[in-house]
PDB file of N, CA and C in Angstrom:
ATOM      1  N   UNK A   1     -30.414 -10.673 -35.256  1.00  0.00           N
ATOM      2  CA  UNK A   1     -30.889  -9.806 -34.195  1.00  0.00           C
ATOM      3  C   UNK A   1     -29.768  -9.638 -33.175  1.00  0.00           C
ATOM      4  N   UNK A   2     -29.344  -8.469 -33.047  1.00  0.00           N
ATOM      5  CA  UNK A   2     -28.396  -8.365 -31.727  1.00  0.00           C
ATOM      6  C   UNK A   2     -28.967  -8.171 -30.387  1.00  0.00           C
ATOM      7  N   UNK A   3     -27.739  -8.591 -29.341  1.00  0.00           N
ATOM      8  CA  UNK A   3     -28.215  -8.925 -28.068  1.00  0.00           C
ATOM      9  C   UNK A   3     -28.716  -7.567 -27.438  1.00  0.00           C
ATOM     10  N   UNK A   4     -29.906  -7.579 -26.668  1.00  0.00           N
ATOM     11  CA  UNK A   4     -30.548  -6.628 -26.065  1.00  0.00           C
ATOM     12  C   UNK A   4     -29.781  -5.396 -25.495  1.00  0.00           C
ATOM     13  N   UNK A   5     -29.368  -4.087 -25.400  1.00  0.00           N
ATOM     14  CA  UNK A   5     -28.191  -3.327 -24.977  1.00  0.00           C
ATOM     15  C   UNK A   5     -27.170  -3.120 -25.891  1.00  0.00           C
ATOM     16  N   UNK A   6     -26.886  -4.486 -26.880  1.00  0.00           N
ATOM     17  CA  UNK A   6     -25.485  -3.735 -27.543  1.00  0.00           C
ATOM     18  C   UNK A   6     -25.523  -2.661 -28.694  1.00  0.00           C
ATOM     19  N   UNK A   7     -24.323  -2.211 -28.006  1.00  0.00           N
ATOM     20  CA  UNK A   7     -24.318  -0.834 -28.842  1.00  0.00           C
ATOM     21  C   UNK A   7     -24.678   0.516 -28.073  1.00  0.00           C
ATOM     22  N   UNK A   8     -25.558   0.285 -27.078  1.00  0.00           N
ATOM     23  CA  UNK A   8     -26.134   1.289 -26.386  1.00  0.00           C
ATOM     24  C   UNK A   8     -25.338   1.605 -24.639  1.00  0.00           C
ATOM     25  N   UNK A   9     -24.821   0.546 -24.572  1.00  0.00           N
ATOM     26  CA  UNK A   9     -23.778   0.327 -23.260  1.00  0.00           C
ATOM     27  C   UNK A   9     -22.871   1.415 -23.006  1.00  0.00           C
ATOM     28  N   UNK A  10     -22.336   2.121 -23.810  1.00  0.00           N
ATOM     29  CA  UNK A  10     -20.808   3.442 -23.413  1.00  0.00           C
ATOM     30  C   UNK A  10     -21.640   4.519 -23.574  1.00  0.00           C
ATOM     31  N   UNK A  11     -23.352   4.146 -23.375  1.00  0.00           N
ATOM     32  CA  UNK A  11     -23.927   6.025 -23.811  1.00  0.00           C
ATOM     33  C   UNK A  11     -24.322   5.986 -22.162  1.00  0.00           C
ATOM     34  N   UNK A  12     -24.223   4.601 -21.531  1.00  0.00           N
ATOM     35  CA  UNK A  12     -25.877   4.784 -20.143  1.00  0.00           C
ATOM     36  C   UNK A  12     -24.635   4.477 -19.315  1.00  0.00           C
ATOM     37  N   UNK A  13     -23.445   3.723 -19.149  1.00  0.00           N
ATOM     38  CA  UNK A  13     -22.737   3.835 -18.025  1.00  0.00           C
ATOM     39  C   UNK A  13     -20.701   4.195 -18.323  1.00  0.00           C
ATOM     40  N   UNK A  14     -20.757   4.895 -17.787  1.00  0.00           N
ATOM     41  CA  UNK A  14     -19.341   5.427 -17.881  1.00  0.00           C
ATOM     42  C   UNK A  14     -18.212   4.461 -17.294  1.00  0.00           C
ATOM     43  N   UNK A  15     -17.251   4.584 -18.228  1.00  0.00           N
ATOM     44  CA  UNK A  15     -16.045   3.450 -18.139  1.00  0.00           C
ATOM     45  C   UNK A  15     -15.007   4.489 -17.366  1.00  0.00           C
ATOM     46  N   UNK A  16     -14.302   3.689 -16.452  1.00  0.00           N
ATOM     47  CA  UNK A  16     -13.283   4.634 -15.410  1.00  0.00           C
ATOM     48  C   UNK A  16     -12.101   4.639 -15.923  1.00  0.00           C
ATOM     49  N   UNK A  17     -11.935   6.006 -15.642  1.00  0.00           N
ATOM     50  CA  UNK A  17     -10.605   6.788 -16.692  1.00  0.00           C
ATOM     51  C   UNK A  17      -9.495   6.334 -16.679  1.00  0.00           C
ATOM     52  N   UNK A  18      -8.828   5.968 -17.617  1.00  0.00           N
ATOM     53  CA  UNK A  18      -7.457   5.166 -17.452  1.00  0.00           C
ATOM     54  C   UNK A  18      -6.396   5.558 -16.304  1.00  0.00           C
ATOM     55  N   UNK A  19      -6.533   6.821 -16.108  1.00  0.00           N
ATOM     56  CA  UNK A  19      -5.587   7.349 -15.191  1.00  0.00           C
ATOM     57  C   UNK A  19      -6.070   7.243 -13.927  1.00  0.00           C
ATOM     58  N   UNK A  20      -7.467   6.852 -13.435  1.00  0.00           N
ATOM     59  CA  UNK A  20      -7.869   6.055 -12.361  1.00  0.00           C
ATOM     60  C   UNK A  20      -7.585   4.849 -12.256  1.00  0.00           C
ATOM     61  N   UNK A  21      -8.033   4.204 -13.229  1.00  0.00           N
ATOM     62  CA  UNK A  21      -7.773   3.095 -13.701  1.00  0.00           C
ATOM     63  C   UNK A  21      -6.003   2.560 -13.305  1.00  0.00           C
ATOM     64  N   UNK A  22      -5.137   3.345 -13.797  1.00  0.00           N
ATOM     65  CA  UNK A  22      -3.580   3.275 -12.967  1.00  0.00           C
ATOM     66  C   UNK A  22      -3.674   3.478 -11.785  1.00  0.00           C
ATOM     67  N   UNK A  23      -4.231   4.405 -10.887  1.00  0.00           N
ATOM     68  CA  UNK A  23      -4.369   4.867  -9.393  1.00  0.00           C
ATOM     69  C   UNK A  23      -4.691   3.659  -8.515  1.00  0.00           C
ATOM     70  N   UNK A  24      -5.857   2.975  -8.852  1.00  0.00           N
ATOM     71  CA  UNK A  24      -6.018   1.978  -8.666  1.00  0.00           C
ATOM     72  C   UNK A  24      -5.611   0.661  -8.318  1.00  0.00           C
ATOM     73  N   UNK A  25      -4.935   0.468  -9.444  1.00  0.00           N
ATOM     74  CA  UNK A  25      -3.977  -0.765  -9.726  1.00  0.00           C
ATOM     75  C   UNK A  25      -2.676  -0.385  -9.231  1.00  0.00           C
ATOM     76  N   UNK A  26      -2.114   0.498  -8.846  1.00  0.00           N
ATOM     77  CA  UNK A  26      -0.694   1.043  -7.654  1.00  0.00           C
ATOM     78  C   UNK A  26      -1.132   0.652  -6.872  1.00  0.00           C
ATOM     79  N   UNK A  27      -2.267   0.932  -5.882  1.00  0.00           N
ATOM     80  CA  UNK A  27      -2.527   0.593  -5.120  1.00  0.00           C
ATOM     81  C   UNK A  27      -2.564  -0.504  -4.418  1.00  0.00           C
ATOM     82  N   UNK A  28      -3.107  -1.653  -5.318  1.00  0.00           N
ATOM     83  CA  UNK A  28      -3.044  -2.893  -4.557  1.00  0.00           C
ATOM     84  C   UNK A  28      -2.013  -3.486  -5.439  1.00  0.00           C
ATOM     85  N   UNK A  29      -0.736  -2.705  -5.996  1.00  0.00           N
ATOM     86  CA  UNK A  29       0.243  -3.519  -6.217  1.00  0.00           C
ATOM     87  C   UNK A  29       1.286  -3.539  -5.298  1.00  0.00           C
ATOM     88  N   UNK A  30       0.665  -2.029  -4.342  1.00  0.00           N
ATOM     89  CA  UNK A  30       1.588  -2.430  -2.817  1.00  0.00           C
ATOM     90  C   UNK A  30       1.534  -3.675  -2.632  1.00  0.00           C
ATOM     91  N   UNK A  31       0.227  -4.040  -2.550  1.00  0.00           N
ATOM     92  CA  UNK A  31      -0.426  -5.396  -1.638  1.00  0.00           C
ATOM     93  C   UNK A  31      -0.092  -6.602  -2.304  1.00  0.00           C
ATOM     94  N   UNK A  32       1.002  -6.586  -3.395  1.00  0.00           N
ATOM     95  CA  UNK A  32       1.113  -7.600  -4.246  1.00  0.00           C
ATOM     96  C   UNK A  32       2.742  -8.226  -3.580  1.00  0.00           C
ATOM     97  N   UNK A  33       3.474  -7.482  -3.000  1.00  0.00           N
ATOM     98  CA  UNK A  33       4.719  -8.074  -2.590  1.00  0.00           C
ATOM     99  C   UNK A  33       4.352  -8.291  -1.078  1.00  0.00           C
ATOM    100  N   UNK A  34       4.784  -9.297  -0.560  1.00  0.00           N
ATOM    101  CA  UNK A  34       4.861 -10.097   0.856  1.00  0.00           C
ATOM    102  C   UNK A  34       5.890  -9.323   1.559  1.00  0.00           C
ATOM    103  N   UNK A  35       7.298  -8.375   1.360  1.00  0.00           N
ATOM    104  CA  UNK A  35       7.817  -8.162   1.620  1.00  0.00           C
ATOM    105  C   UNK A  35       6.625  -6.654   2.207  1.00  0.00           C
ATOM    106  N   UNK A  36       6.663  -5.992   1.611  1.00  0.00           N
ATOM    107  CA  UNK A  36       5.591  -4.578   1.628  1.00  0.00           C
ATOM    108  C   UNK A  36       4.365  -4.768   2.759  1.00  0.00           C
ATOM    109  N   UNK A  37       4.346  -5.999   2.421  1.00  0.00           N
ATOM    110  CA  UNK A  37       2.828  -6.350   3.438  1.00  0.00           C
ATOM    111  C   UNK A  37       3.561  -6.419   4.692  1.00  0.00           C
ATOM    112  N   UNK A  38       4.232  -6.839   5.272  1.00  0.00           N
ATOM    113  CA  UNK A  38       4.970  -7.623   6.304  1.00  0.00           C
ATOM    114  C   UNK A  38       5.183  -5.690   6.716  1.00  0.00           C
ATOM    115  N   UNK A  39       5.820  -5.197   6.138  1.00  0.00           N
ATOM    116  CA  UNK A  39       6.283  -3.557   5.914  1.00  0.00           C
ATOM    117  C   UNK A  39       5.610  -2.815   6.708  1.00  0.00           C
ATOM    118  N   UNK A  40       4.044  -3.253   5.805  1.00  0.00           N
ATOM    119  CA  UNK A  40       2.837  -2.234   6.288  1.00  0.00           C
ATOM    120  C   UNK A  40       2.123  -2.896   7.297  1.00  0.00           C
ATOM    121  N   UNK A  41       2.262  -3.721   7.806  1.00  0.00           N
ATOM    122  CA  UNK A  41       1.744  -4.057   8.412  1.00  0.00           C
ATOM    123  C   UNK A  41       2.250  -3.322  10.248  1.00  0.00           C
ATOM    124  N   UNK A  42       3.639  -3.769  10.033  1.00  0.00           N
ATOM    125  CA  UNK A  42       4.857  -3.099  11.058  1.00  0.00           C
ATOM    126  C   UNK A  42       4.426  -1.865  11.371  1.00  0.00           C
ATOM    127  N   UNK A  43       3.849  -1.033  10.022  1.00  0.00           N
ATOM    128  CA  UNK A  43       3.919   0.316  10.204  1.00  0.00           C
ATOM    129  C   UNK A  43       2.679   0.656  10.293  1.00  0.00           C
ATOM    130  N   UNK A  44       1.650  -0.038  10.441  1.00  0.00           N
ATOM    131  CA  UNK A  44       0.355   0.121  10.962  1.00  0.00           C
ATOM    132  C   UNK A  44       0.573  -0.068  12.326  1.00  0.00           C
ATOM    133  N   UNK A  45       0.978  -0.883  13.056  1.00  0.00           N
ATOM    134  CA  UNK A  45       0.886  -0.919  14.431  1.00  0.00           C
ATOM    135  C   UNK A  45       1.959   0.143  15.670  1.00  0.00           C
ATOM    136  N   UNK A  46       3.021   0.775  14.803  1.00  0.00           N
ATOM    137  CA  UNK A  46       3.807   1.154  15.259  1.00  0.00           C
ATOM    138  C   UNK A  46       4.828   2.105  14.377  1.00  0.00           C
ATOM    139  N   UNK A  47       4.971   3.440  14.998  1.00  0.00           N
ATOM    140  CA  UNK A  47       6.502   4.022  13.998  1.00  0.00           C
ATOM    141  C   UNK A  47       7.656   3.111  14.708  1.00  0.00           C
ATOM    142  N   UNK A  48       8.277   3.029  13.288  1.00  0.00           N
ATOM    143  CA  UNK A  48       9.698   2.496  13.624  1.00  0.00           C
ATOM    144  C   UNK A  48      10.656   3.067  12.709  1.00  0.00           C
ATOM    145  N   UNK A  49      11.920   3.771  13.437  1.00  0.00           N
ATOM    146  CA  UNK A  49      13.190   3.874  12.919  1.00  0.00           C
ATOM    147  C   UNK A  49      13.513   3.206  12.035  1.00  0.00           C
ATOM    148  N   UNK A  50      13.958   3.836  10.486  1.00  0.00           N
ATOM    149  CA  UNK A  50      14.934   2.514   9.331  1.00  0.00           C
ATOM    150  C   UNK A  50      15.465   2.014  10.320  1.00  0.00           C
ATOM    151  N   UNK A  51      16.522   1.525  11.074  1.00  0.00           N
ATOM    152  CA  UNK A  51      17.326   0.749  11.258  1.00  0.00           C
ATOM    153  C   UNK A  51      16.336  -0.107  12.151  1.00  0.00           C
ATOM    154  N   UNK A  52      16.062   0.144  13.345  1.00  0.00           N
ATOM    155  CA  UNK A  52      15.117  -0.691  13.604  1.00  0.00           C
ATOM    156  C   UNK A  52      14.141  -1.841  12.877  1.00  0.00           C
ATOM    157  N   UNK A  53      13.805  -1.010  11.793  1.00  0.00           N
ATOM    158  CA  UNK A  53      12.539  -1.805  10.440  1.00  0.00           C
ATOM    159  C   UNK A  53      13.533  -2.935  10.157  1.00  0.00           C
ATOM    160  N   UNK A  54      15.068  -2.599   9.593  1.00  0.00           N
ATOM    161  CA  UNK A  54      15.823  -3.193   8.941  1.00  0.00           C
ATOM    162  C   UNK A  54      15.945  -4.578   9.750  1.00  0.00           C
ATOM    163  N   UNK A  55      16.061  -4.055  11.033  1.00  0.00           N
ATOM    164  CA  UNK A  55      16.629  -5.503  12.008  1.00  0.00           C
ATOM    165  C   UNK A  55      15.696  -6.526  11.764  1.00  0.00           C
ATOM    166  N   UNK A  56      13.970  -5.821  12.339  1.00  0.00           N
ATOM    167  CA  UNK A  56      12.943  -6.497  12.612  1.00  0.00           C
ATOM    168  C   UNK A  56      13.027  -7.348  11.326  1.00  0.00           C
ATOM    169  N   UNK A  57      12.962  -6.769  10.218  1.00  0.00           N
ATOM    170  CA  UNK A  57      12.329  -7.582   8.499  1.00  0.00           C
ATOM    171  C   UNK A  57      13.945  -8.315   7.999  1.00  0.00           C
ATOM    172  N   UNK A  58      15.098  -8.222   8.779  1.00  0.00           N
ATOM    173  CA  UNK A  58      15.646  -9.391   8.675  1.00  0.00           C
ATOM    174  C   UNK A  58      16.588  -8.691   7.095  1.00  0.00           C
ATOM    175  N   UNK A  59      16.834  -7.795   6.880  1.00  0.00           N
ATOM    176  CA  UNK A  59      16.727  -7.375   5.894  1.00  0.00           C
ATOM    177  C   UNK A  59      18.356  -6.154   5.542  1.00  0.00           C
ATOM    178  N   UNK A  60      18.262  -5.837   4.657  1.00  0.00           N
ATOM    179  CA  UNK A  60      19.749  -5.056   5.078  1.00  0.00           C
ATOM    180  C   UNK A  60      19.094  -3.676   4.518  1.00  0.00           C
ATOM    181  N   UNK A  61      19.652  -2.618   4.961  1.00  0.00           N
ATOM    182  CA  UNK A  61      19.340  -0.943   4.919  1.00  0.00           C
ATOM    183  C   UNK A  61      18.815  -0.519   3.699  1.00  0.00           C
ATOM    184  N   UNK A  62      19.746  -0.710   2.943  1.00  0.00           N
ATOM    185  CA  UNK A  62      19.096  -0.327   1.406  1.00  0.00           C
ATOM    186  C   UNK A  62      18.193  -0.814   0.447  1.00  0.00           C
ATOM    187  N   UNK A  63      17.184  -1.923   1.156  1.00  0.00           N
ATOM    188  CA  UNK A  63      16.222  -2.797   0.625  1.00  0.00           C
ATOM    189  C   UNK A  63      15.368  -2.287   1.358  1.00  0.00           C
ATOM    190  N   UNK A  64      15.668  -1.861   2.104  1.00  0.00           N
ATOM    191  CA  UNK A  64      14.389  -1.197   3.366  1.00  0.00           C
ATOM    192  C   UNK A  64      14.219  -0.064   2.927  1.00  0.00           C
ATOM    193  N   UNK A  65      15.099   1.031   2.584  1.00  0.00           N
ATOM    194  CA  UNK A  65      15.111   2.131   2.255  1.00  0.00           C
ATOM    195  C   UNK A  65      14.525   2.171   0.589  1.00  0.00           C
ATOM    196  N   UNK A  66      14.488   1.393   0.051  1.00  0.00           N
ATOM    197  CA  UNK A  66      13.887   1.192  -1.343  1.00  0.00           C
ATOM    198  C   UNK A  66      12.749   1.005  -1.421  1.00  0.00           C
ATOM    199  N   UNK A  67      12.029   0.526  -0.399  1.00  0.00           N
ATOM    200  CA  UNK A  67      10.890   0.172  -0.082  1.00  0.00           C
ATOM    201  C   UNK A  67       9.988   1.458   0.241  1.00  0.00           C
ATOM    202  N   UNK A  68      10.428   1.718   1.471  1.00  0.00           N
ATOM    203  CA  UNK A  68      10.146   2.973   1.952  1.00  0.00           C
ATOM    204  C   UNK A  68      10.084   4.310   1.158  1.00  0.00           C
ATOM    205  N   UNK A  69      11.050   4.088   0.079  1.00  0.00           N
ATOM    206  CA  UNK A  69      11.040   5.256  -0.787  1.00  0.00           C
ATOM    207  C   UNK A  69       9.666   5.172  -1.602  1.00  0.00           C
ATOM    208  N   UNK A  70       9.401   4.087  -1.908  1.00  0.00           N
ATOM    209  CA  UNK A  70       8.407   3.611  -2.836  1.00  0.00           C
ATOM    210  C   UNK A  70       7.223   4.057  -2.477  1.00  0.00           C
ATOM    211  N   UNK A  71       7.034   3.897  -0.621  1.00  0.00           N
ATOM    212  CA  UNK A  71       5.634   3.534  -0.431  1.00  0.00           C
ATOM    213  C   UNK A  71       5.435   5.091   0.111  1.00  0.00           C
ATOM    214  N   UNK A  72       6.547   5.724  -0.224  1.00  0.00           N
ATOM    215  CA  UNK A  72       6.647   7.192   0.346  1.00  0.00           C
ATOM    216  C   UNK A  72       6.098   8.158  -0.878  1.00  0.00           C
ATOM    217  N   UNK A  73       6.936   7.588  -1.680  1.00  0.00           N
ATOM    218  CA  UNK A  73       5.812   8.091  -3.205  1.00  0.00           C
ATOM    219  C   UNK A  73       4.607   7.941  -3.477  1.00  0.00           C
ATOM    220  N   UNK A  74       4.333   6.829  -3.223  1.00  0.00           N
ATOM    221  CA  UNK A  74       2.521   6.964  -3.416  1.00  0.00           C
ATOM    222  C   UNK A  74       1.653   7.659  -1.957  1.00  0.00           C
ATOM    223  N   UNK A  75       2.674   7.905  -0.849  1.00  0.00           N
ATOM    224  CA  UNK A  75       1.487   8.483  -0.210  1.00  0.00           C
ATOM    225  C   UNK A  75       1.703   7.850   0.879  1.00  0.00           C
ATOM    226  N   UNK A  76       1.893   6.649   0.862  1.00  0.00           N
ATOM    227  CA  UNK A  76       1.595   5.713   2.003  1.00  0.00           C
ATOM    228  C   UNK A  76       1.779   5.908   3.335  1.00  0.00           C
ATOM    229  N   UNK A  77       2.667   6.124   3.248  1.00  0.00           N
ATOM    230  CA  UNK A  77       3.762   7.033   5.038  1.00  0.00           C
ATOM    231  C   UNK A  77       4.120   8.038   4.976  1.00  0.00           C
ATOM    232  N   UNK A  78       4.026   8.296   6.474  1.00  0.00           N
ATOM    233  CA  UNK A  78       4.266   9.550   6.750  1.00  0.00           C
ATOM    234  C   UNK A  78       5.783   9.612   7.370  1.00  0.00           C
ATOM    235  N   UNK A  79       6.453  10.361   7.395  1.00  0.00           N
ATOM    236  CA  UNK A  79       8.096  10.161   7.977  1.00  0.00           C
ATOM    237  C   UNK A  79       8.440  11.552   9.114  1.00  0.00           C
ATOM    238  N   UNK A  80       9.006  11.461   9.851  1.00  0.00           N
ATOM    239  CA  UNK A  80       9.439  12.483  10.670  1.00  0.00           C
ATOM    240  C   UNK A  80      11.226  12.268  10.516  1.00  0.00           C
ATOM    241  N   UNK A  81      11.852  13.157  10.794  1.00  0.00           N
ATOM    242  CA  UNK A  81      13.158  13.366  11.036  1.00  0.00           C
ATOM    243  C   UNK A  81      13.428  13.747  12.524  1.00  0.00           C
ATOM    244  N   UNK A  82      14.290  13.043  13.357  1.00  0.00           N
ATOM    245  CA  UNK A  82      14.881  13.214  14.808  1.00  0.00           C
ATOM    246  C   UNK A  82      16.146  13.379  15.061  1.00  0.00           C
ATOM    247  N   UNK A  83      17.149  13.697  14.605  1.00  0.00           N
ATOM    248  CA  UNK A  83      18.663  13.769  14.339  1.00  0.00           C
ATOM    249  C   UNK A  83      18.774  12.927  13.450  1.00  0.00           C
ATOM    250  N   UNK A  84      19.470  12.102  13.281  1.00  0.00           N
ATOM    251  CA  UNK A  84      19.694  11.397  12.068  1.00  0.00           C
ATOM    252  C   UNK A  84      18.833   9.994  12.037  1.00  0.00           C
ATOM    253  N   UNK A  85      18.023   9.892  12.898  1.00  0.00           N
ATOM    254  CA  UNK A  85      16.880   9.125  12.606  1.00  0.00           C
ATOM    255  C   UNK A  85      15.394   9.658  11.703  1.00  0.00           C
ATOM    256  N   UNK A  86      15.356   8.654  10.639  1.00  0.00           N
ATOM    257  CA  UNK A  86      14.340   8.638   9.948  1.00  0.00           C
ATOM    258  C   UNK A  86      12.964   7.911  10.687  1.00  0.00           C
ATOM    259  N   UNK A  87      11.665   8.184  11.052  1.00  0.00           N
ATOM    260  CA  UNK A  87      10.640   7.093  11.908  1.00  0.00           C
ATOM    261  C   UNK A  87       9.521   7.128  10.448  1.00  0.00           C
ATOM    262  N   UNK A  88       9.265   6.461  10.131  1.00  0.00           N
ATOM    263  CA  UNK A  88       8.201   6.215   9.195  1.00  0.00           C
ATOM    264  C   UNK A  88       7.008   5.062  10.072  1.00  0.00           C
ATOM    265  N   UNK A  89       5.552   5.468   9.597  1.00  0.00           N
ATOM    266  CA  UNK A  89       4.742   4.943  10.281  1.00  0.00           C
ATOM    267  C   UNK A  89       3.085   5.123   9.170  1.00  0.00           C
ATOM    268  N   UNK A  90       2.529   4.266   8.894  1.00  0.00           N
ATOM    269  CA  UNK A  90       1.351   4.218   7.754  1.00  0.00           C
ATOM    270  C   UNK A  90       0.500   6.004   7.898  1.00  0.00           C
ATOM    271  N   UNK A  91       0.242   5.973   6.880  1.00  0.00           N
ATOM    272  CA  UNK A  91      -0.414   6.951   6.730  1.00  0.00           C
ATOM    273  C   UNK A  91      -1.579   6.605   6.730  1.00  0.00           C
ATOM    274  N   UNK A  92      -2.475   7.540   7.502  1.00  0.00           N
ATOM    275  CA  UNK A  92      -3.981   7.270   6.990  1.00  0.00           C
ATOM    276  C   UNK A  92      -4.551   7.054   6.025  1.00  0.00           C
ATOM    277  N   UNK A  93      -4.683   6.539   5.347  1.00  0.00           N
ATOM    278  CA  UNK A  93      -5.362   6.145   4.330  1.00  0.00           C
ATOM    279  C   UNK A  93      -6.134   5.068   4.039  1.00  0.00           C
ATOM    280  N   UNK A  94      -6.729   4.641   2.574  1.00  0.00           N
ATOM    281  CA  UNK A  94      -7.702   3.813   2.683  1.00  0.00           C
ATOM    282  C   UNK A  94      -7.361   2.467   2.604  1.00  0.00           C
ATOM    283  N   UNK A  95      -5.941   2.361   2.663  1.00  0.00           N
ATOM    284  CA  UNK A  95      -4.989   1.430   2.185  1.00  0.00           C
ATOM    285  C   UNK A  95      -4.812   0.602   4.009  1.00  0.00           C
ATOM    286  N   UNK A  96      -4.820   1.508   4.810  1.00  0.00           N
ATOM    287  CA  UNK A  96      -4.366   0.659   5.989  1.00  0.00           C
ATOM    288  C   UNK A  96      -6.071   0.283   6.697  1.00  0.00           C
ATOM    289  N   UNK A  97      -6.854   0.756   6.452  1.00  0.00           N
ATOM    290  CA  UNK A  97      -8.273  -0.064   6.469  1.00  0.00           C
ATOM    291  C   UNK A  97      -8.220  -1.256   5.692  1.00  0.00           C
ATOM    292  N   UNK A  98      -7.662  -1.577   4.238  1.00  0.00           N
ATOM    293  CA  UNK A  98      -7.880  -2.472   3.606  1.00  0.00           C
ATOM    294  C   UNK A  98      -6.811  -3.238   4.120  1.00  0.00           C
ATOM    295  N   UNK A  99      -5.418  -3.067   4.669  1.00  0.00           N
ATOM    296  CA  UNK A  99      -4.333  -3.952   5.083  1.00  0.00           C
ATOM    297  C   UNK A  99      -5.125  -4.517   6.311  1.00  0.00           C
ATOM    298  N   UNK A 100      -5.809  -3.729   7.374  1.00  0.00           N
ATOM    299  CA  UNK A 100      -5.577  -4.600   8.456  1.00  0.00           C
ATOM    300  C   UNK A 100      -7.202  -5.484   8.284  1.00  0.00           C
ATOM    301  N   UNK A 101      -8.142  -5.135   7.418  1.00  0.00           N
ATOM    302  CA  UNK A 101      -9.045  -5.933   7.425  1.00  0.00           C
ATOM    303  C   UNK A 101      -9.000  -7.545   7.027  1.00  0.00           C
ATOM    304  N   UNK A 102      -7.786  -7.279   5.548  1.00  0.00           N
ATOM    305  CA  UNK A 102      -7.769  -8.164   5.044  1.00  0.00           C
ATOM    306  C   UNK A 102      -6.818  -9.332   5.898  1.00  0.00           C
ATOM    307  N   UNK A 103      -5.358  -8.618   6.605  1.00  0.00           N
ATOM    308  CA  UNK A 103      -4.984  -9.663   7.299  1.00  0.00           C
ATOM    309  C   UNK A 103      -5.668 -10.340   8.667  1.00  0.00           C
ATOM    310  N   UNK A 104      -6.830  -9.945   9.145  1.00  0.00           N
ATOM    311  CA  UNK A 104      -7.544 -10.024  10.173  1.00  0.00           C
ATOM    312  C   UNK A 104      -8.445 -10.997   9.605  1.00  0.00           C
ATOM    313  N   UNK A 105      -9.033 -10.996   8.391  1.00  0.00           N
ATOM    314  CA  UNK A 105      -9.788 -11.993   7.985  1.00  0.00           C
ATOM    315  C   UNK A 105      -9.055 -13.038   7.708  1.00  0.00           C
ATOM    316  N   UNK A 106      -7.795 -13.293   6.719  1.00  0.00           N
ATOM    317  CA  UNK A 106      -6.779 -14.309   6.137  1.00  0.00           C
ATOM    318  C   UNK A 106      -6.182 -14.694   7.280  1.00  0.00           C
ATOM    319  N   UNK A 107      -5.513 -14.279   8.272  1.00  0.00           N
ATOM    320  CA  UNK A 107      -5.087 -14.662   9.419  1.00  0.00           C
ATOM    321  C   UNK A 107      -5.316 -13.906  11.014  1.00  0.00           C
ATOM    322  N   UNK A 108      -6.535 -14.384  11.513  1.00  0.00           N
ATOM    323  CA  UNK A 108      -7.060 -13.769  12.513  1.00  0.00           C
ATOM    324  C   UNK A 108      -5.600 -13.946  13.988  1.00  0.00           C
ATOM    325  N   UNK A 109      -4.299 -14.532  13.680  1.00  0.00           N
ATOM    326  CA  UNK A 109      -3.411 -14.705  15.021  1.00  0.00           C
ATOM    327  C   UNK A 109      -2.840 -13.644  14.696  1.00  0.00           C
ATOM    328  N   UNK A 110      -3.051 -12.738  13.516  1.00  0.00           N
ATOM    329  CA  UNK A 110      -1.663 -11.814  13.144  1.00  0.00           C
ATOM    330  C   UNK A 110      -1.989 -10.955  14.127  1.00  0.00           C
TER     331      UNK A 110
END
């Protein structure tokens, strides 16, 4: 006798589309590097100039700028141009609800 449902399971609830399924998982693979978090976090509270970002995260230009490129591709930030300053600063999204909830719960001094 088979178990109650099997077999009948992929007709009554729909499995999420692989290409969501990737959308998804980008997403909180921002949230998977400490470096990115520290990033977004900066850029939730404040725009800051690359060079500025660079000083603050301790970090040298082109690791910052790699970053930024990254999180610029999926969406994440928004960037303005001022003469030869770049200001990047979080984008609205559902991503900086989930950044600042989660570091507010894990560490309420941040």
């Amino acid at each position: 006798m088979s178990p109650i449902g099997c077999g009948n399971m992929a007709s009554k609830i729909p499995m999420l589309a692989p290409e969501s399924a990737r959308t998804v998982a980008r997403f909180f693979q921002v949230l998977a590097d400490p470096t990115r978090v520290r990033m977004l976090k900066a850029l939730a509270d404040a725009e800051w100039c690359v060079s500025d970002l660079t000083q603050a995260m301790g970090m040298d230009q082109p690791a910052v700028s790699h970053q930024l490129k990254y999180l610029r591709e999926l969406g994440l930030v928004r960037w303005t141009k001022t003469g030869r300053h770049v200001y990047y600063t979080l984008a609205d999204t559902p991503l900086r609800t989930v950044l600042i909830q989660t570091i507010n719960e894990l560490n309420p001094t941040a």
